[in-house]
N, C-alpha and C. Protein backbone atom coordinates (compact mmCIF):
# COMPACT_ATOMS: atom_id res chain seq x y z
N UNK A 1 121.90 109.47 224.12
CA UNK A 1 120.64 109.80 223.50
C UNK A 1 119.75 108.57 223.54
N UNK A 2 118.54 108.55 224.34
CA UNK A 2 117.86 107.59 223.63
C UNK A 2 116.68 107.76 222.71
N UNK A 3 116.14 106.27 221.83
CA UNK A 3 115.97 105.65 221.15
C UNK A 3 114.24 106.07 221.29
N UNK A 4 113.54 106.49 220.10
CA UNK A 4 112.19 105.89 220.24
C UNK A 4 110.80 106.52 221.00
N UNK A 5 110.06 106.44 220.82
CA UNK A 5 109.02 106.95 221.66
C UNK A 5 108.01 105.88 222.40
N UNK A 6 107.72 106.20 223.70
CA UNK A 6 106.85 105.04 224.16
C UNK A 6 106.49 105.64 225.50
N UNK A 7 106.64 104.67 226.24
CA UNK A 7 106.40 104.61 227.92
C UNK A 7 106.95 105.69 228.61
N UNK A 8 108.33 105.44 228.57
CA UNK A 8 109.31 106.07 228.73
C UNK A 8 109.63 107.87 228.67
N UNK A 9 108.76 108.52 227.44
CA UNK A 9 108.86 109.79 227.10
C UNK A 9 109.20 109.74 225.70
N UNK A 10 109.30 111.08 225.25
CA UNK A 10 109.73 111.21 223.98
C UNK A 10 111.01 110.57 223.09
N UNK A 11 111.94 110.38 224.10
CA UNK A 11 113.20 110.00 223.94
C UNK A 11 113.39 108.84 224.11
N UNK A 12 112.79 107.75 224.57
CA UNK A 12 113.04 107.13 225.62
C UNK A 12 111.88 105.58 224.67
N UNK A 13 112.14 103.91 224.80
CA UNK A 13 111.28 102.78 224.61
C UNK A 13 111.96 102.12 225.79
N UNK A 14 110.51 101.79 226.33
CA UNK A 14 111.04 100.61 227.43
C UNK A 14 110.16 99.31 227.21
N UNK A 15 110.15 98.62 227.50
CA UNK A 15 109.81 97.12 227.16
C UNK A 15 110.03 96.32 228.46
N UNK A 16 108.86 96.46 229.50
CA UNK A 16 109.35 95.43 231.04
C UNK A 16 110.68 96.09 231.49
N UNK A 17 110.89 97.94 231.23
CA UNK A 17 111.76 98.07 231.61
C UNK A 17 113.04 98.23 230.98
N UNK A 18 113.44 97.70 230.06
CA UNK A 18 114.59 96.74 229.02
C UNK A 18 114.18 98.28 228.25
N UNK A 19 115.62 98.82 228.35
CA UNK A 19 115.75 100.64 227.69
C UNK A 19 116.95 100.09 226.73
N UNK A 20 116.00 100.61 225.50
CA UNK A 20 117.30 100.58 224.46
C UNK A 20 117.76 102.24 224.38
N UNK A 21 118.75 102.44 224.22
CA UNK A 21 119.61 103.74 223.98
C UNK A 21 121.19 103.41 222.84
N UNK A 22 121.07 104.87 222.08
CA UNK A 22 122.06 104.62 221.38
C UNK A 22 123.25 105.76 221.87
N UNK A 23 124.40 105.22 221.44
CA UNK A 23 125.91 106.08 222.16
C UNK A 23 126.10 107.12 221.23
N UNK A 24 127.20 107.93 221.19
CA UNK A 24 127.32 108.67 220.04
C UNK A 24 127.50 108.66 219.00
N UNK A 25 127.87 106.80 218.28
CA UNK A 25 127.86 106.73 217.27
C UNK A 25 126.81 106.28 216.76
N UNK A 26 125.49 106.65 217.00
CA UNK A 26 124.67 105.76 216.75
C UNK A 26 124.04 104.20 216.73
N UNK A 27 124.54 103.67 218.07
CA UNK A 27 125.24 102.44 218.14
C UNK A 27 124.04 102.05 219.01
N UNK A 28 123.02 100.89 218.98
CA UNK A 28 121.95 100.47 219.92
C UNK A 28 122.93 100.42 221.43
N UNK A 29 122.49 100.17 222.29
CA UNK A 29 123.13 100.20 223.63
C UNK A 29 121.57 99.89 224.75
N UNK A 30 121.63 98.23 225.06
CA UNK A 30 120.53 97.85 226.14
C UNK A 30 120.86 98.62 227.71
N UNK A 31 120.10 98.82 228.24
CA UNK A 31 120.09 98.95 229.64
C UNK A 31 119.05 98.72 229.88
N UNK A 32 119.63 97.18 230.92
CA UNK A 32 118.20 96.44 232.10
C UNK A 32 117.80 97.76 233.52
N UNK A 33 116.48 97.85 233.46
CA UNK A 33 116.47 98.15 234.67
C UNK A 33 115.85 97.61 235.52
N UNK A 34 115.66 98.60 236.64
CA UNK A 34 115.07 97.83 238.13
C UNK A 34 114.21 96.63 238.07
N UNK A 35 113.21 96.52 237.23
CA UNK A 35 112.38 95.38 237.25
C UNK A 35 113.16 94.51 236.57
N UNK A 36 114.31 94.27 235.73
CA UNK A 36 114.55 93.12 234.84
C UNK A 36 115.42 92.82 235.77
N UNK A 37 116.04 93.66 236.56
CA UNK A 37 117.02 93.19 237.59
C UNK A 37 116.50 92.45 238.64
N UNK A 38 115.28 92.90 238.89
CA UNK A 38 114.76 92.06 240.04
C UNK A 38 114.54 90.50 239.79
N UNK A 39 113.97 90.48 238.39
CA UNK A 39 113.63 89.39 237.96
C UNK A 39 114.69 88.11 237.94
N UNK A 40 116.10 89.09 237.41
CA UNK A 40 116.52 87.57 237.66
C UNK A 40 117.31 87.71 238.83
N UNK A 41 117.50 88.30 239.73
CA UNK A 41 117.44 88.27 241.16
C UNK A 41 116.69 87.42 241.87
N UNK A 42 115.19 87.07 241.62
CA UNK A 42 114.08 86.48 241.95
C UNK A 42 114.51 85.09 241.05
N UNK A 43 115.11 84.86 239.92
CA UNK A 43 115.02 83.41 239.20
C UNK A 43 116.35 82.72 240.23
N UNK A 44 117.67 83.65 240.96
CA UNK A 44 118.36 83.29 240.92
C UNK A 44 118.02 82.70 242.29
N UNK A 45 117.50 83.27 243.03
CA UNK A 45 116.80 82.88 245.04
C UNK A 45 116.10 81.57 244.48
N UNK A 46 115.44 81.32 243.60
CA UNK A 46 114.62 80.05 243.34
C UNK A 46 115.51 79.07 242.78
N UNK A 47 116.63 79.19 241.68
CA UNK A 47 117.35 78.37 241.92
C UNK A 47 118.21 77.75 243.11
N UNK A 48 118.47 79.07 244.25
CA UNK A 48 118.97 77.75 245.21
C UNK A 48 117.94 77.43 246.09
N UNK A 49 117.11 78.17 246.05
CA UNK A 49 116.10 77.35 247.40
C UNK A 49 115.52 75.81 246.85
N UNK A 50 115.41 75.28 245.12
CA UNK A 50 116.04 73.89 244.48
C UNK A 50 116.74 73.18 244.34
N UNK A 51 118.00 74.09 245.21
CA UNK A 51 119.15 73.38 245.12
C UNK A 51 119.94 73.11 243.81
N UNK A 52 119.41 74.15 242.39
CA UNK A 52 119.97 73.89 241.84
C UNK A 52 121.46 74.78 241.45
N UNK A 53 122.37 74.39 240.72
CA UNK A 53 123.84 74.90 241.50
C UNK A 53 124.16 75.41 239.68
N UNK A 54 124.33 76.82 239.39
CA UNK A 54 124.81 77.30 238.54
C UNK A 54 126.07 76.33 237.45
N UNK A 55 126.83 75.75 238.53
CA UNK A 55 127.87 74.43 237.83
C UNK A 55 127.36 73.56 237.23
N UNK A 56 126.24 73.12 237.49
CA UNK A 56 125.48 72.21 236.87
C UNK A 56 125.02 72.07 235.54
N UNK A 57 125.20 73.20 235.04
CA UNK A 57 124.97 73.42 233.74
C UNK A 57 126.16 74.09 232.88
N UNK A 58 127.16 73.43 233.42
CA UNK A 58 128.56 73.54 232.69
C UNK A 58 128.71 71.96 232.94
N UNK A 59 128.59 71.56 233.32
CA UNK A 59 129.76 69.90 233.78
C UNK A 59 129.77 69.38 232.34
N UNK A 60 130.67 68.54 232.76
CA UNK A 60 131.09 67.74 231.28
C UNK A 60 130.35 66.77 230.92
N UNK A 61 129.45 66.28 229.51
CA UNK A 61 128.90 65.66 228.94
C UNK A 61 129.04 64.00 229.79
N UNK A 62 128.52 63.03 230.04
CA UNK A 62 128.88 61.89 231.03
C UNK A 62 129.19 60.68 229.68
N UNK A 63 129.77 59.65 230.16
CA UNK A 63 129.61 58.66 228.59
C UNK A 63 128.23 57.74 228.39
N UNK A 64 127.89 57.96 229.52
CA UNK A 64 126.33 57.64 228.98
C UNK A 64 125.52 58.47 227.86
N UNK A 65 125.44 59.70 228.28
CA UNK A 65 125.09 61.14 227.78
C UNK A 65 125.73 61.07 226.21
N UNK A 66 126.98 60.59 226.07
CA UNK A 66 127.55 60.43 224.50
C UNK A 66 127.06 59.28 223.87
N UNK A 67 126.71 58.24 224.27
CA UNK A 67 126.36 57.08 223.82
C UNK A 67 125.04 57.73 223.63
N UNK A 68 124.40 58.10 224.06
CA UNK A 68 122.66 58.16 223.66
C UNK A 68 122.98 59.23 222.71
N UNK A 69 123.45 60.26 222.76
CA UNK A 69 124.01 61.37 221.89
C UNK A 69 124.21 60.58 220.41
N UNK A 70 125.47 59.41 220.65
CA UNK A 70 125.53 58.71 219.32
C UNK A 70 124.06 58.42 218.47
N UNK A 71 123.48 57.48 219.34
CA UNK A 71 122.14 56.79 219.13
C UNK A 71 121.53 57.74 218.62
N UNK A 72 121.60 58.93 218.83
CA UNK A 72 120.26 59.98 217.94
C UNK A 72 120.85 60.56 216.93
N UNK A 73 122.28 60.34 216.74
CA UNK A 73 123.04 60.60 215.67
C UNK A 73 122.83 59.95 214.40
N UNK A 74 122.49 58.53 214.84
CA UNK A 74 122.51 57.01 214.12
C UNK A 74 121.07 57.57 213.12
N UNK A 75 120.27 57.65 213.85
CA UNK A 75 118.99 58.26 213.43
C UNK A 75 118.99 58.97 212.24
N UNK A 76 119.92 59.82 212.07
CA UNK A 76 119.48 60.70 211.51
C UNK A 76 120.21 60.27 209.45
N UNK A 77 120.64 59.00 209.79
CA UNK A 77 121.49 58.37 208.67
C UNK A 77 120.37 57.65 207.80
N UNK A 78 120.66 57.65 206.61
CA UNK A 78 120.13 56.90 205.01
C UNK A 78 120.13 55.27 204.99
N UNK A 79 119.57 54.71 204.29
CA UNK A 79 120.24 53.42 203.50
C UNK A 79 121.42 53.80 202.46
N UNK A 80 122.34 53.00 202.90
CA UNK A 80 123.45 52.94 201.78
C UNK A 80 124.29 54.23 203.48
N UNK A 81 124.20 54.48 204.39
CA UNK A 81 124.97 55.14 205.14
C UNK A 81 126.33 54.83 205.03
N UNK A 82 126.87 53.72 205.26
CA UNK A 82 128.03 52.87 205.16
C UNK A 82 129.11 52.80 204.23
N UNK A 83 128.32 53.16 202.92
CA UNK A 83 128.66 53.14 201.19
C UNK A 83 128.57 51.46 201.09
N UNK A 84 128.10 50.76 201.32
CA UNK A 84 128.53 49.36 200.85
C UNK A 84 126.64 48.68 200.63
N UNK A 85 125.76 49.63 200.74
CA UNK A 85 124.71 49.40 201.08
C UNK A 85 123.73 49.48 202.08
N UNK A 86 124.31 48.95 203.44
CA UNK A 86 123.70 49.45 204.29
C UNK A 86 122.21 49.64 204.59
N UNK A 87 121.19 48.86 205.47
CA UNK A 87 120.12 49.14 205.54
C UNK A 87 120.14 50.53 206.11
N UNK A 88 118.88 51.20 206.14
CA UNK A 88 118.44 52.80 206.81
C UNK A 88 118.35 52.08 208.41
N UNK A 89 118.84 52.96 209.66
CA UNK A 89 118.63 52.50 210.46
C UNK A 89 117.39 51.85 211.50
N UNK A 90 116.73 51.40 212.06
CA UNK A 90 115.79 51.14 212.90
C UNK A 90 115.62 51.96 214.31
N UNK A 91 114.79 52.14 214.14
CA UNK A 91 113.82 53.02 214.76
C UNK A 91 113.54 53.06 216.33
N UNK A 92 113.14 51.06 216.16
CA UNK A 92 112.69 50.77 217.45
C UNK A 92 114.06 50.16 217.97
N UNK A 93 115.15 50.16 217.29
CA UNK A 93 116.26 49.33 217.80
C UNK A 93 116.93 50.34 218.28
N UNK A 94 117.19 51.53 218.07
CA UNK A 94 117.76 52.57 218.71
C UNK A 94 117.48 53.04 219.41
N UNK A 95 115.82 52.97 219.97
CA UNK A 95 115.11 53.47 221.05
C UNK A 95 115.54 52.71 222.03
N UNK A 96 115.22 51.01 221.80
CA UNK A 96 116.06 50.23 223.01
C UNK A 96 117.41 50.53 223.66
N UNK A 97 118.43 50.69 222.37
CA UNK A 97 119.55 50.93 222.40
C UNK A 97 119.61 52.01 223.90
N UNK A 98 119.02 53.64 223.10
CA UNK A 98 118.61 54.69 224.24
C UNK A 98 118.62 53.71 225.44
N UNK A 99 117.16 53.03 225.85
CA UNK A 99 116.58 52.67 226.90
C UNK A 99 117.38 51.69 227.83
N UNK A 100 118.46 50.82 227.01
CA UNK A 100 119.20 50.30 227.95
C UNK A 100 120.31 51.20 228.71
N UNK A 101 121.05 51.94 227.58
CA UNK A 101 121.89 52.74 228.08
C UNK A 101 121.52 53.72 229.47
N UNK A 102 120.25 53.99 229.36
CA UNK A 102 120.07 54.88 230.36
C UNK A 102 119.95 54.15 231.84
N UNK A 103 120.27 53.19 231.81
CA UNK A 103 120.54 51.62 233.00
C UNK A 103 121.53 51.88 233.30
N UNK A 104 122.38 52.01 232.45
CA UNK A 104 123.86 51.81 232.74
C UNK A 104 124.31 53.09 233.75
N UNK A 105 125.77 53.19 234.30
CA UNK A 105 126.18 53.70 235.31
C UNK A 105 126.11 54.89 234.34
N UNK A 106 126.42 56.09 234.98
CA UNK A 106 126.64 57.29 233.57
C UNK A 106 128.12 57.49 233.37
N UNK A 107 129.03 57.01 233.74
CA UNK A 107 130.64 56.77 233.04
C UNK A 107 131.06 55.29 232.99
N UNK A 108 130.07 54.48 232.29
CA UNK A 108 130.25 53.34 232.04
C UNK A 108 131.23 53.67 230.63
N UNK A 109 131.91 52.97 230.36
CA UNK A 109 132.75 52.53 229.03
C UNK A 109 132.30 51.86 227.85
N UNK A 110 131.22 52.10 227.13
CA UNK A 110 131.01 51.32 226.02
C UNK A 110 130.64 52.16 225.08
N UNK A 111 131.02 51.12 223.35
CA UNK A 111 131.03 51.96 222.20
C UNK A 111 129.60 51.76 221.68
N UNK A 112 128.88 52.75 221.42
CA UNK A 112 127.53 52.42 219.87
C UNK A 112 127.97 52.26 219.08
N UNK A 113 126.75 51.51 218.48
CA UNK A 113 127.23 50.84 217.18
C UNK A 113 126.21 50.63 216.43
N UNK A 114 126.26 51.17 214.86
CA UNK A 114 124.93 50.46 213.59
C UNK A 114 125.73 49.26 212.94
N UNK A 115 124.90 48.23 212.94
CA UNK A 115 124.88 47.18 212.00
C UNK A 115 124.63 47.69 210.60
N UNK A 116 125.27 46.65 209.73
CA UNK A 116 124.58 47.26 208.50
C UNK A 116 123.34 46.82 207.95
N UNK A 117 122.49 45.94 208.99
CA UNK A 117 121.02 45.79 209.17
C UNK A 117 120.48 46.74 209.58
N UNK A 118 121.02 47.91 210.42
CA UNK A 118 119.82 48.91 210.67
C UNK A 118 120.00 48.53 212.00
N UNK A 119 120.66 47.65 212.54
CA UNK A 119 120.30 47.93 214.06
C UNK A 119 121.25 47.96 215.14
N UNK A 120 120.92 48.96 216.21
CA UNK A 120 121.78 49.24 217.30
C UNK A 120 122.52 48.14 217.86
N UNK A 121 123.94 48.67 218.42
CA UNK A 121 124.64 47.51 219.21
C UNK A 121 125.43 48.71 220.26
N UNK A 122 125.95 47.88 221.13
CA UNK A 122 126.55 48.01 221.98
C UNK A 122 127.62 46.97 222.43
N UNK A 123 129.20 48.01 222.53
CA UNK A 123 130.13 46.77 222.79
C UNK A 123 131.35 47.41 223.53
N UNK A 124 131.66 46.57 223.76
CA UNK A 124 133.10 46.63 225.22
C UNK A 124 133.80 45.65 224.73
N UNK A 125 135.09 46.02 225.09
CA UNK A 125 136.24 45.10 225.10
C UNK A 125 137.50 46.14 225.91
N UNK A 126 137.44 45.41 227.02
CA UNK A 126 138.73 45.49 227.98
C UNK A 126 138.71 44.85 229.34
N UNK A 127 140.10 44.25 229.15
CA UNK A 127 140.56 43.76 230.34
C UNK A 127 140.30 42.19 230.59
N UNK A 128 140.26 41.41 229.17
CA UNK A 128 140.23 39.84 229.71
C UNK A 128 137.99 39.75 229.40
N UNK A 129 137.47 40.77 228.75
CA UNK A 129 136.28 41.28 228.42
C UNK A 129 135.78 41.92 226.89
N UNK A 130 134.57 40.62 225.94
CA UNK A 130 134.62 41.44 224.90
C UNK A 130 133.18 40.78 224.86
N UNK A 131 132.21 42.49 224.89
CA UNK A 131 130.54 42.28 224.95
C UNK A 131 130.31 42.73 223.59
N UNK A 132 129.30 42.24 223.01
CA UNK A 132 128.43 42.39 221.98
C UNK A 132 127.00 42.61 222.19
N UNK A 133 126.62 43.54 222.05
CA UNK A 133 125.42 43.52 221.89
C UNK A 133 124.33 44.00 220.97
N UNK A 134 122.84 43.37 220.69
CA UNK A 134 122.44 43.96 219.12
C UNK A 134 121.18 43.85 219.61
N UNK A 135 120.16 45.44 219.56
CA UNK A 135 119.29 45.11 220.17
C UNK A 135 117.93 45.16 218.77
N UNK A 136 117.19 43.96 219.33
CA UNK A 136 116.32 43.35 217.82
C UNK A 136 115.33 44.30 216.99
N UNK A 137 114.98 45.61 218.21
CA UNK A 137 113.76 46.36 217.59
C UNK A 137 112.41 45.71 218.05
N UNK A 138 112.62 44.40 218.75
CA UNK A 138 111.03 43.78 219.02
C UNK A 138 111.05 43.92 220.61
N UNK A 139 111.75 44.13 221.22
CA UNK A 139 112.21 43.85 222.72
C UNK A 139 113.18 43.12 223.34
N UNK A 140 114.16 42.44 222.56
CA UNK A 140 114.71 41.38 222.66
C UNK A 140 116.24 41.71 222.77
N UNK A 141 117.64 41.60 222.75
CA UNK A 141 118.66 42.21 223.01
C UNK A 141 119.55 40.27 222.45
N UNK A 142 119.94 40.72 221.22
CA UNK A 142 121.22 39.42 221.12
C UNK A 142 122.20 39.70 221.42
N UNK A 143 123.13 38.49 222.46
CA UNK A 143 124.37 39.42 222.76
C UNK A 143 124.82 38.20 222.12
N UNK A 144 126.76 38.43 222.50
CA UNK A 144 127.80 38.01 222.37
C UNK A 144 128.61 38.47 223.91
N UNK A 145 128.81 37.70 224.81
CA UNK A 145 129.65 37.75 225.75
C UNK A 145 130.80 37.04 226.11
N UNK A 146 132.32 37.70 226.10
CA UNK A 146 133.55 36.64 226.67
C UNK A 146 134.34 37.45 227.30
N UNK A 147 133.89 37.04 228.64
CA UNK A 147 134.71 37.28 229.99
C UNK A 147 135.69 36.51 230.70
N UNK A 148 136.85 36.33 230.33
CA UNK A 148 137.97 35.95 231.20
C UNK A 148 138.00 34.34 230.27
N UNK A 149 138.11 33.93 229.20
CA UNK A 149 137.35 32.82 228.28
C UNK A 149 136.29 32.03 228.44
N UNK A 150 135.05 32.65 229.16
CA UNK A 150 134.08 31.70 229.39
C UNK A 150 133.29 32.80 228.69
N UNK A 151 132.54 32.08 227.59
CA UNK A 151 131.39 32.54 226.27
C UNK A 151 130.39 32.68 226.56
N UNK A 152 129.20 33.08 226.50
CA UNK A 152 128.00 33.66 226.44
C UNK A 152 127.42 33.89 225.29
N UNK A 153 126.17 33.43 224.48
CA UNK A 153 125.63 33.91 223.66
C UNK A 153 124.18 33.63 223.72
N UNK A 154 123.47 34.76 223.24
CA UNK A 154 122.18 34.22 223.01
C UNK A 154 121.04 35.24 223.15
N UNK A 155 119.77 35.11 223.92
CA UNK A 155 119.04 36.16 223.31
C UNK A 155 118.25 36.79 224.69
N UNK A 156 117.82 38.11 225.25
CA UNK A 156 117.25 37.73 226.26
C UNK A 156 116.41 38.83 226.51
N UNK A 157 115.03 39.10 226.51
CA UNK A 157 114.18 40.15 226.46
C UNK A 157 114.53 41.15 227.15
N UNK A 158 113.95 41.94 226.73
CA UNK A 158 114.40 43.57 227.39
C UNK A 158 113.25 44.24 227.99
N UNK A 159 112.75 44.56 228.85
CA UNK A 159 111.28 45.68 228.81
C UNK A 159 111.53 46.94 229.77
N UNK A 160 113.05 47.76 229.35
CA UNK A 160 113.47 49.08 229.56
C UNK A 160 113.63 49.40 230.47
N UNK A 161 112.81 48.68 231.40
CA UNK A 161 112.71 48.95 233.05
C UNK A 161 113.79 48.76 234.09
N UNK A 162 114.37 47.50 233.61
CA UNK A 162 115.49 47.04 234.30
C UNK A 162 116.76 46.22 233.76
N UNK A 163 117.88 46.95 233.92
CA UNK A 163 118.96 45.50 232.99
C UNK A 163 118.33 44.11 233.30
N UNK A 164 118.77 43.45 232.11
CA UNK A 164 119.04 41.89 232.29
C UNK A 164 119.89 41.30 233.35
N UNK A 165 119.19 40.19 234.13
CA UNK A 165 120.38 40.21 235.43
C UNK A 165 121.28 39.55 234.18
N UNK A 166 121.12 38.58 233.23
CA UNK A 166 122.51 38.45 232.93
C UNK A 166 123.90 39.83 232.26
N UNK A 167 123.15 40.79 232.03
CA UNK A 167 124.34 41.86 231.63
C UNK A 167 124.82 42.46 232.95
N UNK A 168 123.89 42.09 234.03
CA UNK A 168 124.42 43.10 235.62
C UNK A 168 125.69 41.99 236.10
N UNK A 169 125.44 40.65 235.66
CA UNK A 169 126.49 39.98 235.96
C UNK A 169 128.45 39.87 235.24
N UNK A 170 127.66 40.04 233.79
CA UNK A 170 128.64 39.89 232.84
C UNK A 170 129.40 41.43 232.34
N UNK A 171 128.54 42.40 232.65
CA UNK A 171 129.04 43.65 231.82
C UNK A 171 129.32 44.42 232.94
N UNK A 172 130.11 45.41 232.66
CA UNK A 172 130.07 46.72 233.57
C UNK A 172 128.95 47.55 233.62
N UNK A 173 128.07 47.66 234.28
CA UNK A 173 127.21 48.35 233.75
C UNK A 173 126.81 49.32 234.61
């Protein structure tokens, strides 16, 4: 039986086609027709003539993709986040945070991190390797670097565009 009055006839609502009908228990029941079929017939020819590949939008999250994921997580936290006090996080330090990460390889290995100043870090430790990093909110990035026992510390501008050659040297990145 269907549903409604419209386009369709007495019996019958269509909507671009899109027929609702109910079964015998009174139960809604969609049926696409010819035009909704075409349509995504027509979305699906344009996805590959883009080359874009149905898998693509299953693959697995990358660890870049989780690290920035963290970072907007960080965001969304109080003062006192921590319980011990804790500043509220920074704003512009997590944006950097974002902006370096998206440099990095996309299955690079490193953890986010809030200070309990409010501001983003980034850090690694493996393999004879332990990075620190804390980025200022002004443009600036303080690290902590010790690779194989030779130390690194200190401070070195950032402007989003391109790693620091010193982290392309020292970090995995």
């Amino acid at each position: 039986m269907l549903l409604g009055c419209g386009v369709g006839g007495a019996n019958s609502s269509t909507v671009s086609d899109l027929l609702i009908e109910r079964d015998r228990s009174n139960r809604p029941v969609w049926t696409i027709g010819s035009t909704v079929t075409q349509a995504i017939a027509n979305i699906a020819k344009q996805a590959a003539v883009n080359n874009y590949h149905v898998a693509d939008a299953t693959r697995d999250t990358t660890a870049q993709e989780h690290i920035i994921g963290e970072f907007r997580k960080f965001k969304l936290l109080a003062a006192g986040w921590d319980g011990e006090g804790a500043v509220a996080p920074v704003g512009k330090s997590l944006d950097e945070a974002v902006r370096l990460t998206r440099l990095l390889r996309p299955n690079v290995i490193a953890e986010p991190m809030l200070f309990a100043n409010g501001r983003a870090g980034l850090f690694w430790r493996d393999n004879g390797l332990y990075g620190d990093l804390e980025f200022l909110g002004d443009g600036r990035i303080a690290y902590f670097i010790e690779r194989n026992g030779d130390k690194h510390k200190g401070v070195v501008n950032f402007d989003a565009k391109e790693m620091p050659a010193l982290f392309k040297a020292l970090l995995p990145t």
